[in-house]
C-alpha atoms as a PDB file:
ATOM      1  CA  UNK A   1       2.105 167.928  -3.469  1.00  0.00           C
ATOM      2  CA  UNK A   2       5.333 166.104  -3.804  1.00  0.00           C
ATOM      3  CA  UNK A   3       6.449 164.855  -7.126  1.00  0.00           C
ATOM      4  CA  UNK A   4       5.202 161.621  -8.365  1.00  0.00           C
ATOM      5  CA  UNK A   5       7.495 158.990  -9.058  1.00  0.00           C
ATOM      6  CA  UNK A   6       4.864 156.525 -10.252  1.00  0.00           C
ATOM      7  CA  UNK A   7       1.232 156.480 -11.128  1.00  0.00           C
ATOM      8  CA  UNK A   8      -0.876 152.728 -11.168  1.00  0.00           C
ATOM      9  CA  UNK A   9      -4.671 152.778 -12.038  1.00  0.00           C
ATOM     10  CA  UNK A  10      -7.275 150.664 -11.033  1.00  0.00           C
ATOM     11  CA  UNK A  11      -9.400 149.816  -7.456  1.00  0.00           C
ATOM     12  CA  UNK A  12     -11.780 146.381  -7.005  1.00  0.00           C
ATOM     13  CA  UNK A  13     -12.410 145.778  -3.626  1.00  0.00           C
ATOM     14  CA  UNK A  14     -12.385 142.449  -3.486  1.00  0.00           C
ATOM     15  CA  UNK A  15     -13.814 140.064  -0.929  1.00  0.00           C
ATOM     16  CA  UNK A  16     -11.968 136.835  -0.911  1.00  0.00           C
ATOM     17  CA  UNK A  17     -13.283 132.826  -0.178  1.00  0.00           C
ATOM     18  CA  UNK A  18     -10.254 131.014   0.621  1.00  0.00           C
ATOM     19  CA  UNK A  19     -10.586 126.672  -0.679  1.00  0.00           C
ATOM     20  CA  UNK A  20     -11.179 126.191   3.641  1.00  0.00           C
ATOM     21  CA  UNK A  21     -14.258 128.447   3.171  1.00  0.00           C
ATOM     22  CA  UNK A  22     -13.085 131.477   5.625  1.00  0.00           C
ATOM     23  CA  UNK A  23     -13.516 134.727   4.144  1.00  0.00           C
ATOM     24  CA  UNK A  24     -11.701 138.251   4.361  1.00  0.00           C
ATOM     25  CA  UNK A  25     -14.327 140.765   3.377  1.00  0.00           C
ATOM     26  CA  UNK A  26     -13.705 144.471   1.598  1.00  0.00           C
ATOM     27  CA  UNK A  27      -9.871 144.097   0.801  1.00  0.00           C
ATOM     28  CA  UNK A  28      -8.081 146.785  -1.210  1.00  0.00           C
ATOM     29  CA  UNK A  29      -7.864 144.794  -5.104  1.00  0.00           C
ATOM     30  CA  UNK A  30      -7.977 145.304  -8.131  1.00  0.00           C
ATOM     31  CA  UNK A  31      -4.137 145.314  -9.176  1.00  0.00           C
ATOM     32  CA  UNK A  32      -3.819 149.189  -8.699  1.00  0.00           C
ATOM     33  CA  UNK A  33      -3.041 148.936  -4.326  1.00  0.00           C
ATOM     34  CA  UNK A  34      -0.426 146.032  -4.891  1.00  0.00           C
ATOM     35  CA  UNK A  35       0.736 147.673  -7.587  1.00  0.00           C
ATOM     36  CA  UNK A  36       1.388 150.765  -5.734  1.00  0.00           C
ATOM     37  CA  UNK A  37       2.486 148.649  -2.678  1.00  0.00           C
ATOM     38  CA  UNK A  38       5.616 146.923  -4.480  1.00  0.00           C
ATOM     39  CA  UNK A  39       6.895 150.466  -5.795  1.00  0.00           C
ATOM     40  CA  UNK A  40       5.982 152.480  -2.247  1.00  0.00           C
ATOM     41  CA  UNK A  41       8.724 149.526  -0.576  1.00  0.00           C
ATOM     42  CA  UNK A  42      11.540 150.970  -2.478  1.00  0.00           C
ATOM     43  CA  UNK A  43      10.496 154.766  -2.320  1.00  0.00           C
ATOM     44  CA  UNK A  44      11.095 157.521   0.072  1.00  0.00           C
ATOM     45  CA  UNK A  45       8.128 158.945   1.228  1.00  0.00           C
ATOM     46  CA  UNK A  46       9.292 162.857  -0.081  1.00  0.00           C
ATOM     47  CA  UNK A  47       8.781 160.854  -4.059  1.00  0.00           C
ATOM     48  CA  UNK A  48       4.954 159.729  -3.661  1.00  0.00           C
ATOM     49  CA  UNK A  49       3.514 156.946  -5.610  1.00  0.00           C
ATOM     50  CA  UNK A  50      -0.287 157.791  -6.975  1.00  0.00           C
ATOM     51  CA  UNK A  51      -3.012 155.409  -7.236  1.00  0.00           C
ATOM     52  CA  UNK A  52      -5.847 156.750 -10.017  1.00  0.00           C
ATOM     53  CA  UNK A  53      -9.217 154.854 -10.163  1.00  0.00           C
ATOM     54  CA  UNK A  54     -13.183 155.892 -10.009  1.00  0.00           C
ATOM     55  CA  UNK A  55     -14.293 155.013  -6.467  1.00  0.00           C
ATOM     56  CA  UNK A  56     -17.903 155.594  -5.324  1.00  0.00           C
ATOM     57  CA  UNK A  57     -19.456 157.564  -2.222  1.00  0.00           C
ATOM     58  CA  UNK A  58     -19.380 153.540  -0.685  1.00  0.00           C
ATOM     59  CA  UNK A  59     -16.119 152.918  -0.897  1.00  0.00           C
ATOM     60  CA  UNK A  60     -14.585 151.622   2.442  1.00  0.00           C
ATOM     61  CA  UNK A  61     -13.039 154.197   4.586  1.00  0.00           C
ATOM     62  CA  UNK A  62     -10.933 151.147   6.246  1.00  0.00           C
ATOM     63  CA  UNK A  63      -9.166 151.032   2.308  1.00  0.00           C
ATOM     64  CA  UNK A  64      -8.594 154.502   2.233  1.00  0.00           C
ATOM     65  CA  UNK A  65      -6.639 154.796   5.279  1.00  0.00           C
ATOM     66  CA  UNK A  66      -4.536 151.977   5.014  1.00  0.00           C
ATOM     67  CA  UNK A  67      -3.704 153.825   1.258  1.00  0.00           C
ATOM     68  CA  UNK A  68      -2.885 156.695   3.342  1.00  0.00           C
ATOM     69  CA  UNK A  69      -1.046 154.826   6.022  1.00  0.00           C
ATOM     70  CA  UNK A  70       1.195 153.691   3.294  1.00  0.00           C
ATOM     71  CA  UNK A  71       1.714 156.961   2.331  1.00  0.00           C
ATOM     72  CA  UNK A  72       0.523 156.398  -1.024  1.00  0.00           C
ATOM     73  CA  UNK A  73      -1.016 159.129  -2.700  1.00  0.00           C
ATOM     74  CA  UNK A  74      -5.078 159.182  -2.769  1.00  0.00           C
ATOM     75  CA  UNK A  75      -5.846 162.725  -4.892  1.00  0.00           C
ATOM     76  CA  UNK A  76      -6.190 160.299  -7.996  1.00  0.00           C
ATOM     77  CA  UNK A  77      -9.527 158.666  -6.852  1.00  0.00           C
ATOM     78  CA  UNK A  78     -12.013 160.344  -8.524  1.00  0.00           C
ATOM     79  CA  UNK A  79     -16.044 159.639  -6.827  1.00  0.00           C
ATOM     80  CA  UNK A  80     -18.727 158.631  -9.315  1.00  0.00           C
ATOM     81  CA  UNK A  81     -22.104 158.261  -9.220  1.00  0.00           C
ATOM     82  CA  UNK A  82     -21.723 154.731  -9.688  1.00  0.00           C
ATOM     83  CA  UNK A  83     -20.852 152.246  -6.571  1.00  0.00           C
ATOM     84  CA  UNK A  84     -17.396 151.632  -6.253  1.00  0.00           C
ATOM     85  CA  UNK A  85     -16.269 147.943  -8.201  1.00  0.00           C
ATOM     86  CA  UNK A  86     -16.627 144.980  -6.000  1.00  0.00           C
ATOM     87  CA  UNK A  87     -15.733 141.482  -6.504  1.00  0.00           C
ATOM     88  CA  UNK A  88     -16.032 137.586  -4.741  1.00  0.00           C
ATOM     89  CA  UNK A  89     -12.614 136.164  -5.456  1.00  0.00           C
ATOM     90  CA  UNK A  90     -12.870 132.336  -5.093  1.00  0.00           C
ATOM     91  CA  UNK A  91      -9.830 130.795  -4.188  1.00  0.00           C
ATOM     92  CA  UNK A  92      -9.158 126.844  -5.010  1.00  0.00           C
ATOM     93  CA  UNK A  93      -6.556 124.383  -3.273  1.00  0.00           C
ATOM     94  CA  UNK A  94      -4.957 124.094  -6.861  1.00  0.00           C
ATOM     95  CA  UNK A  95      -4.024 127.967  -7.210  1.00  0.00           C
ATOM     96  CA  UNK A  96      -7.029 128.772  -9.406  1.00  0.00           C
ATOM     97  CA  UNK A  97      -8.911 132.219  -8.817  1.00  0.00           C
ATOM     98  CA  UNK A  98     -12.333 132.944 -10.142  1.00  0.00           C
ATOM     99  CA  UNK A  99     -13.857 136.522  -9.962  1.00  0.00           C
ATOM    100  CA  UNK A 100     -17.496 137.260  -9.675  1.00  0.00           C
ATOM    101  CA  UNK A 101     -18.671 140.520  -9.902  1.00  0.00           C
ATOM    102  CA  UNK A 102     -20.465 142.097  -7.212  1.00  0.00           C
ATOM    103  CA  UNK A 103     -22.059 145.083  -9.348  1.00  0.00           C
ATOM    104  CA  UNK A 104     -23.790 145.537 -12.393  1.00  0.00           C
ATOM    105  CA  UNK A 105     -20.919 146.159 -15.095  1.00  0.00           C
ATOM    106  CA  UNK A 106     -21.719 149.116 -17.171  1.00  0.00           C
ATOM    107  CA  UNK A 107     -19.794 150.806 -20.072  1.00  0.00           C
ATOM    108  CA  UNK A 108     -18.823 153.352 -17.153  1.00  0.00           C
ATOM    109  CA  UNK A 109     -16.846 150.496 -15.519  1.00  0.00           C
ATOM    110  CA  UNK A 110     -13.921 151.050 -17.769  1.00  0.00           C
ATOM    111  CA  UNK A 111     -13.661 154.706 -17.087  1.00  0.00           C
ATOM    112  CA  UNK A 112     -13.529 153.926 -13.424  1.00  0.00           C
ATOM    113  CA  UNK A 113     -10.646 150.951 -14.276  1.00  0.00           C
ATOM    114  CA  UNK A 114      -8.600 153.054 -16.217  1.00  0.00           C
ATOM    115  CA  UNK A 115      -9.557 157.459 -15.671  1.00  0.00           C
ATOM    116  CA  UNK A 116      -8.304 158.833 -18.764  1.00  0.00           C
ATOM    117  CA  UNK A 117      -4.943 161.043 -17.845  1.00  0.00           C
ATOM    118  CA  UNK A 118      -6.753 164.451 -18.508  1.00  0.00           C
ATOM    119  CA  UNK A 119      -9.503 163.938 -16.244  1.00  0.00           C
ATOM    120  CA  UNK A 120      -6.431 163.367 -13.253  1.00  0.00           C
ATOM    121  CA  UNK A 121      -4.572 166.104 -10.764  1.00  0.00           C
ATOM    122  CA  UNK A 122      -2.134 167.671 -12.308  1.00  0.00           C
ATOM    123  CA  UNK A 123       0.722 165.775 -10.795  1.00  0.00           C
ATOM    124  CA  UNK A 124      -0.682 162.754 -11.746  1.00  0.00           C
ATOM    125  CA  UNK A 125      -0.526 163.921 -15.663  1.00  0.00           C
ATOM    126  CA  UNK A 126       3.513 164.378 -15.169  1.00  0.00           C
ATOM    127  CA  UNK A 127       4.634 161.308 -12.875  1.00  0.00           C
ATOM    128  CA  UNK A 128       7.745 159.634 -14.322  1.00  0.00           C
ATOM    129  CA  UNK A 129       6.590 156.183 -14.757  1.00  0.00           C
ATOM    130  CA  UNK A 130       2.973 154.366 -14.999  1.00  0.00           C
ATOM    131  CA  UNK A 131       1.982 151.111 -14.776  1.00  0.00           C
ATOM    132  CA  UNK A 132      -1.362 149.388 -16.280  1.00  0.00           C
ATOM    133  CA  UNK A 133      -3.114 146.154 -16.344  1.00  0.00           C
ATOM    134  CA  UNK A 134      -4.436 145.727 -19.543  1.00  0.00           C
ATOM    135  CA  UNK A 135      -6.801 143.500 -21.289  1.00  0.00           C
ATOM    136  CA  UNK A 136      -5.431 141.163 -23.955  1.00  0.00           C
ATOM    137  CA  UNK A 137      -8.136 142.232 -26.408  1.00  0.00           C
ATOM    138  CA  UNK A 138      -5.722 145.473 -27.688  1.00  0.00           C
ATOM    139  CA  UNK A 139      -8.619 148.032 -26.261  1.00  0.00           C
ATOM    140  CA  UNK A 140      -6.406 149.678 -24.198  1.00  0.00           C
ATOM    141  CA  UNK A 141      -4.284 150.482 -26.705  1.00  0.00           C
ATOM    142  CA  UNK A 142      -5.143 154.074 -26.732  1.00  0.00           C
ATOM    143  CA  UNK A 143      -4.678 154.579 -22.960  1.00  0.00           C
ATOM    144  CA  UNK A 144      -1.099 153.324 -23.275  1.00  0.00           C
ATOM    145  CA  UNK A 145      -0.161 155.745 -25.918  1.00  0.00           C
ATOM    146  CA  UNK A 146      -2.166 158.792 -23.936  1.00  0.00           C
ATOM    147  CA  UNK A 147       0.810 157.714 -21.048  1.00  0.00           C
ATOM    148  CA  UNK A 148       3.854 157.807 -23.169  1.00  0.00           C
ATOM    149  CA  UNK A 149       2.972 161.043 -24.531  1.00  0.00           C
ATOM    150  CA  UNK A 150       2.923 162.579 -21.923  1.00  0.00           C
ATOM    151  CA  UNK A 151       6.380 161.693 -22.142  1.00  0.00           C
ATOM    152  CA  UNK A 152       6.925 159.186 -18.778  1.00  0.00           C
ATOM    153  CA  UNK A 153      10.706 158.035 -18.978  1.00  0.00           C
ATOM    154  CA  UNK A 154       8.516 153.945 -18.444  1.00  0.00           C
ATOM    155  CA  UNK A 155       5.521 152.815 -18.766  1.00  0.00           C
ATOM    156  CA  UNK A 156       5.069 149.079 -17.916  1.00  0.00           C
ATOM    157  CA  UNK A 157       2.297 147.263 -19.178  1.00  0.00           C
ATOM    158  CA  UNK A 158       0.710 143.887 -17.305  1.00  0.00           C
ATOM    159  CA  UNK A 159      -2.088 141.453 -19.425  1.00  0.00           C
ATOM    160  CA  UNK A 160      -4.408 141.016 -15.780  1.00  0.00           C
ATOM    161  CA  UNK A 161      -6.214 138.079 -17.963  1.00  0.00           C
ATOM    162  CA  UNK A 162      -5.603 135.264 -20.493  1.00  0.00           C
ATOM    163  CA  UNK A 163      -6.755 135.670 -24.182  1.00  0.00           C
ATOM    164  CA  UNK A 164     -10.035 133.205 -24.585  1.00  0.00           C
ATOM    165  CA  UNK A 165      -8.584 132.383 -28.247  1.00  0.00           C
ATOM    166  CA  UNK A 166      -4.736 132.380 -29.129  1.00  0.00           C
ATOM    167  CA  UNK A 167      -3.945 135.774 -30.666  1.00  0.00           C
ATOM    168  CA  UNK A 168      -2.242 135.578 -34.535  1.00  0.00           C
ATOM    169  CA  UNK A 169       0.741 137.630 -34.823  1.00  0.00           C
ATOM    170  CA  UNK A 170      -1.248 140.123 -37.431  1.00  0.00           C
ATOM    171  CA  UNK A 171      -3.589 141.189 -34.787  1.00  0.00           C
ATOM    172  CA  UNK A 172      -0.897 141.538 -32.011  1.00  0.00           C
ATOM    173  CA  UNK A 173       0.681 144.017 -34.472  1.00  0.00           C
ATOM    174  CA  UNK A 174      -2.164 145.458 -35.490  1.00  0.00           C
ATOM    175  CA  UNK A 175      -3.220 146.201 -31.939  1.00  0.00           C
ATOM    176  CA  UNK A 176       0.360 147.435 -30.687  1.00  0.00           C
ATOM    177  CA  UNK A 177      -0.862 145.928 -27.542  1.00  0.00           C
ATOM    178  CA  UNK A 178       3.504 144.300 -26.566  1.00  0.00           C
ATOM    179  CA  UNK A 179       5.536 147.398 -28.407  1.00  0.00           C
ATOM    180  CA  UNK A 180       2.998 150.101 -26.606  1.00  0.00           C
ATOM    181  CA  UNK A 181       4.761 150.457 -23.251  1.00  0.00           C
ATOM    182  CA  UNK A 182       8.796 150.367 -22.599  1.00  0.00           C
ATOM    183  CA  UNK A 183       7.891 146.983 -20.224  1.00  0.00           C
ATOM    184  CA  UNK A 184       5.608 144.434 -20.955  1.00  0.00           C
ATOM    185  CA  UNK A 185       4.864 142.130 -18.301  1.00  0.00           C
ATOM    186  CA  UNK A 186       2.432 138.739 -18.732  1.00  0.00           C
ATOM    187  CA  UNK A 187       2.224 135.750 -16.716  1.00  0.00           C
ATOM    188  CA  UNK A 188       3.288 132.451 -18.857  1.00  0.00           C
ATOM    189  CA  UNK A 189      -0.196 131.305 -19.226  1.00  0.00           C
ATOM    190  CA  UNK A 190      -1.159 134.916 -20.668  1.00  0.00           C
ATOM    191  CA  UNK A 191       1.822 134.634 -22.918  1.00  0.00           C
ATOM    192  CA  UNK A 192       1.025 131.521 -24.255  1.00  0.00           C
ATOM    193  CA  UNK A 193      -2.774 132.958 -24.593  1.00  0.00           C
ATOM    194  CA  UNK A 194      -0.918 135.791 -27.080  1.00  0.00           C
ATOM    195  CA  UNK A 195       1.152 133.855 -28.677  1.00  0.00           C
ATOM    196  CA  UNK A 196       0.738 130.384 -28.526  1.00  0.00           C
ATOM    197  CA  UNK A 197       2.182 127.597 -26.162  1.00  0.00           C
ATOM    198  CA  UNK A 198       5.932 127.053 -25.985  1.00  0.00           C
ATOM    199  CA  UNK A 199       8.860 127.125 -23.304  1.00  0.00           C
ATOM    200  CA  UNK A 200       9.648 130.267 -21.289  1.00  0.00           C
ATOM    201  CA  UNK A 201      11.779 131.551 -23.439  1.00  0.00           C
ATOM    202  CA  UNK A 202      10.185 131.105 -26.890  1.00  0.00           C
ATOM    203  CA  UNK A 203       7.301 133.171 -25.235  1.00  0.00           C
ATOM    204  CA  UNK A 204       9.904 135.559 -24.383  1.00  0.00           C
ATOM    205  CA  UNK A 205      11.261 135.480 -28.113  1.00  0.00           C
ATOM    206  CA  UNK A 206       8.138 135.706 -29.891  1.00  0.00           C
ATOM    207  CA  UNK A 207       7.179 138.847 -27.277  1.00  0.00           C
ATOM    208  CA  UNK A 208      10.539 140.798 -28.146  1.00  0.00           C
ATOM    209  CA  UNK A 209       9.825 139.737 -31.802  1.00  0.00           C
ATOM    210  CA  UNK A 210       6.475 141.672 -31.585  1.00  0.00           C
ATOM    211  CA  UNK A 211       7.998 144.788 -30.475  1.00  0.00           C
ATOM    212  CA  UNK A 212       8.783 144.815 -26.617  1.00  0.00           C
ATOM    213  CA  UNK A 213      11.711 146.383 -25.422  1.00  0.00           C
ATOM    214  CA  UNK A 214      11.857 144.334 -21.615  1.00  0.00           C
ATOM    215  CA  UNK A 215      10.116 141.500 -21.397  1.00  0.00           C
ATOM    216  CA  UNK A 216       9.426 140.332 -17.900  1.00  0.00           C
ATOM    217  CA  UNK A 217       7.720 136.938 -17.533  1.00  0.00           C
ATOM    218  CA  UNK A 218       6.202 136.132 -14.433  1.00  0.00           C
ATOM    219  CA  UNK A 219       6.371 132.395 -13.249  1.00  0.00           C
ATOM    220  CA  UNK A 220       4.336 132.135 -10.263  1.00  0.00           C
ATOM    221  CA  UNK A 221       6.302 130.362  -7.257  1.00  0.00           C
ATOM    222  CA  UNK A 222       8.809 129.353 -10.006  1.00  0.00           C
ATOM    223  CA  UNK A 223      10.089 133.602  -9.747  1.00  0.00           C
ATOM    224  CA  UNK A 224      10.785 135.054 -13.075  1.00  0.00           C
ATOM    225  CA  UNK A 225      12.415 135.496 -16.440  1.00  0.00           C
ATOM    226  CA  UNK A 226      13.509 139.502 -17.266  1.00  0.00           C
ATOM    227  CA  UNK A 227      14.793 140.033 -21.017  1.00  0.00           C
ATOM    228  CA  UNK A 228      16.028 142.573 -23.005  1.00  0.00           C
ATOM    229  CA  UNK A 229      15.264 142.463 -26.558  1.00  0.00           C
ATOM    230  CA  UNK A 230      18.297 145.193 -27.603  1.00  0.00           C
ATOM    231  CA  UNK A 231      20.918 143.416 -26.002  1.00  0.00           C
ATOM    232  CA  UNK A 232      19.807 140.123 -25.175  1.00  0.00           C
ATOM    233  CA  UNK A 233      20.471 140.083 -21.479  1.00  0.00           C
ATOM    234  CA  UNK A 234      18.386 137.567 -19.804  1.00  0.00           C
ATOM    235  CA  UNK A 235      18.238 137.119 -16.162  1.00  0.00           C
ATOM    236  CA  UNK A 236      16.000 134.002 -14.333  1.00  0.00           C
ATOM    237  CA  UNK A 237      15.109 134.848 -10.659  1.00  0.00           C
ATOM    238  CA  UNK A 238      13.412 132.760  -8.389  1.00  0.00           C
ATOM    239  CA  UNK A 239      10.716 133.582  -5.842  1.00  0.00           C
ATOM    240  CA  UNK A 240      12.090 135.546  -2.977  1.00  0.00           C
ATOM    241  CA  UNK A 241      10.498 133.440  -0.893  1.00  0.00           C
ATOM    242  CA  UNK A 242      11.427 130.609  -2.090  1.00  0.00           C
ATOM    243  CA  UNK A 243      15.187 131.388  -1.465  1.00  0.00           C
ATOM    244  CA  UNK A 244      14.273 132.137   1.889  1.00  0.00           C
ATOM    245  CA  UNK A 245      12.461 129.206   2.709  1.00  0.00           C
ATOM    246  CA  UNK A 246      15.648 126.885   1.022  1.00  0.00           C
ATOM    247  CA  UNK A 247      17.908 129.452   3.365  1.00  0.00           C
ATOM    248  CA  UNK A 248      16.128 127.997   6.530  1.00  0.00           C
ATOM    249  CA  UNK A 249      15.991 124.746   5.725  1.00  0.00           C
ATOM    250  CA  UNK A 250      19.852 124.572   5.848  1.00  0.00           C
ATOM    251  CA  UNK A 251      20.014 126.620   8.712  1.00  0.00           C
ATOM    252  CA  UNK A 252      17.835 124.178  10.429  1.00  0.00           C
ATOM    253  CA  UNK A 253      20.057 121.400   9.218  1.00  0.00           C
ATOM    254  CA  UNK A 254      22.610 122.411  10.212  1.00  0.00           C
ATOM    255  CA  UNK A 255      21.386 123.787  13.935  1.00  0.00           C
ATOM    256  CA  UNK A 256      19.355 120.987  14.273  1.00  0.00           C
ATOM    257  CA  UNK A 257      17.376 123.446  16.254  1.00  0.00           C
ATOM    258  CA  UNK A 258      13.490 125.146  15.746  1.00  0.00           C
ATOM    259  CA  UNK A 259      13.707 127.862  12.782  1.00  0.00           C
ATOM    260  CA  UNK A 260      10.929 130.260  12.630  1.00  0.00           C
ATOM    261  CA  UNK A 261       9.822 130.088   8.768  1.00  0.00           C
ATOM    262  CA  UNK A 262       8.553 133.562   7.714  1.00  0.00           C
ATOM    263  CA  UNK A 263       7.806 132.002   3.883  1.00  0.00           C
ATOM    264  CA  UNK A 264       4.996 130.467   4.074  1.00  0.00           C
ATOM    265  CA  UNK A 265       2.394 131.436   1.575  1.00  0.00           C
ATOM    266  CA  UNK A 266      -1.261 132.238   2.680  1.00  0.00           C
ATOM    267  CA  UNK A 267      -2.982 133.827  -0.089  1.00  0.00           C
ATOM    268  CA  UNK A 268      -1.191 134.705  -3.434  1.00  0.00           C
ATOM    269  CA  UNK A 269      -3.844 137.157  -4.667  1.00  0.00           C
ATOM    270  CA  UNK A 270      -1.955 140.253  -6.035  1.00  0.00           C
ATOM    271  CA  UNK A 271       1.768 139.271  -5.749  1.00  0.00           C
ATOM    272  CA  UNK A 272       2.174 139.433  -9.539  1.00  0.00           C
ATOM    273  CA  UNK A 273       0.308 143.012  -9.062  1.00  0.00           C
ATOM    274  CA  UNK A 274       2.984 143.959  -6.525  1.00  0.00           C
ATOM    275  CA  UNK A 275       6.477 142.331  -8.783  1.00  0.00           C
ATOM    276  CA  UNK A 276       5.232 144.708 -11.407  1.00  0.00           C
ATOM    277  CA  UNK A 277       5.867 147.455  -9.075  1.00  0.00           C
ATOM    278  CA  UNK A 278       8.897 146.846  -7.554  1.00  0.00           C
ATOM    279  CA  UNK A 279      10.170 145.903 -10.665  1.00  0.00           C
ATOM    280  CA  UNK A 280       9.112 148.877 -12.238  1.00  0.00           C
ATOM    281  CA  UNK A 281      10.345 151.078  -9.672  1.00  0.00           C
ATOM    282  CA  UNK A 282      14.002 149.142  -9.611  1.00  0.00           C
ATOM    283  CA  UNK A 283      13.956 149.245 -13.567  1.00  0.00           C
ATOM    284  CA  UNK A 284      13.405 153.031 -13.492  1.00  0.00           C
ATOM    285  CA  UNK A 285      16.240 153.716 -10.868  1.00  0.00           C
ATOM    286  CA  UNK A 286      18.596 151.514 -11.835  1.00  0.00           C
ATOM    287  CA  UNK A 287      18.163 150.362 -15.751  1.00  0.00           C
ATOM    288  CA  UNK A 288      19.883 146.809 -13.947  1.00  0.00           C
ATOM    289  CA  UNK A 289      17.541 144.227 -15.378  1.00  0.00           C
ATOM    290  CA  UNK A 290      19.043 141.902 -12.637  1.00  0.00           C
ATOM    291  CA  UNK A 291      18.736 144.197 -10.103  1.00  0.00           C
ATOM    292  CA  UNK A 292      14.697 145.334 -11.030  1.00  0.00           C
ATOM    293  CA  UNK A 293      13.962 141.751 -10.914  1.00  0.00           C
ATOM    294  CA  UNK A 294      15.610 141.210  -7.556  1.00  0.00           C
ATOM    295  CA  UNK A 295      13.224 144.240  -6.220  1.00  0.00           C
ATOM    296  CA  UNK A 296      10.254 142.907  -8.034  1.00  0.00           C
ATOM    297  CA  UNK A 297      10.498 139.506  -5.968  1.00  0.00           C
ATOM    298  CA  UNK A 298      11.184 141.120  -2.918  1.00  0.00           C
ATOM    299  CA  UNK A 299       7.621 143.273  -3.179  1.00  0.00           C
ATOM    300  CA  UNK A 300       5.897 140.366  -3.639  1.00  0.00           C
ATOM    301  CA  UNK A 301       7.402 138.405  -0.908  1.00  0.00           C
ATOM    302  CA  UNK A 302       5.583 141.334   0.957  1.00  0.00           C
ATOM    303  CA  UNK A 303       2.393 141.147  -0.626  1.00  0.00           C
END
């Protein structure tokens, strides 16, 4: 097996109700797949990305081949007994998402979410980078530390969930939940969940304060806000496709002629999943905080 570059955990197949009330049925979710998908864009295929995540015997052969198809590596799925994690996502006109569970949700489930590093192929215990979604509760502390020993050059962290109740700073430290990983990477309304409401970058502040080394908040359509607490560099970068939607617009303008518009957005669902990856990916090659960013947006673009 070819080295891995990076390793991303976690499979939901997710079938999605968009706010018109069409459906798309057994899609690849989760975070783990996008994940993987934003990194595999800027890889060659001879440096494999992994994807590790408890799947059962059900578990859609359509979603394994388009893993495959994408070259991404599948060794990491581990069957259990248990049916593989399934999910109604409920889209609304406003941007809101709601998840219902499609299976009974056992203390297996987190084993399946997260398979602890030893129970992986051996590549998958020596891969240069990882990325995990993590709850904001601090209970995957553990598994963050059981990554950086095994001593990946990153490991990016992403909250995949808002705290119900703002988080006190005594807890965050206690929990170790922003200094575990080299990157941590929260949306601003799971910042502001951590560590209370504020602008971008006094979310960003009060993040590097607690112990992270790049912050990277992500803004939605707005793009995002990169940060590095050692030096200070601070880069904001908009959505890719929003550039590229402003790009036509003046190219229309100015033609006065029919421009094809390959921005528009039909279903956000896992772009955040898929910035963390490119942006992991570009942070790892590079160590160009502009430059990771730039990647990051570009994968989701994509997704």
């Amino acid at each position: 097996m070819a080295e891995l570059e990076m390793v991303t955990f976690t499979i939901i197949v997710d079938d999605i109700v968009y706010p018109d009330g069409r459906t798309a049925m057994a899609l690849l979710g989760g975070g783990g797949p996008q994940t993987a998908f934003g990194a595999q864009v800027w890889t060659p295929q001879d440096k494999r990305i992994g994807l590790a995540a408890g799947i059962g015997s059900d578990f859609p052969g359509a979603c394994r081949e388009w893993l495959e198809n994408m070259g991404i590596d599948t060794s990491g799925l581990l069957e259990w007994e248990s049916p593989t994690l399934r999910a109604w996502q409920i889209l609304e006109e406003d941007g809101r998402r709601t998840q219902v569970w499609r299976v009974n949700m056992g203390d297996d489930v987190w084993d399946m979410l997260k398979t602890p590093i030893e129970r992986l192929p051996p590549p998958y215990q020596t891969a240069k980078t990882y990325h995990i979604g993590v709850h904001p509760s601090g209970r995957d502390v553990d598994f963050i530390h059981s990554l950086r020993s095994t001593g990946a050059q990153v490991v990016s962290v992403e909250v995949y969930t808002h705290a119900l109740e703002i988080v006190t700073r005594s807890e965050l430290k206690l929990w170790a939940l922003v200094s575990a990983g080299h990157i941590f990477s929260p949306n601003e309304k799971e910042a502001a969940s951590l560590v209370g409401p504020g602008s971008s970058m006094e979310l960003i502040g009060r993040l590097a304060e607690l112990g992270a080394e790049v912050v990277v908040l992500r803004r939605g359509h707005l793009g995002c806000i990169a940060h590095r607490a050692d030096s200070g560099e601070t880069w904001e970068v908009p959505a890719f496709h929003s550039v590229l939607k402003q790009k036509q617009e003046v190219e229309y303008n100015e033609q006065h002629d029919h421009v094809a518009s390959n921005s528009r957005v039909v279903d956000p669902t896992g772009c955040g999943n898929t910035f963390c990856g490119g942006f992991l990916i570009g942070w790892w090659k590079t160590r160009d905080l502009l430059k990771a960013a730039v990647w990051g947006s570009v994968s989701a673009s994509f997704s």
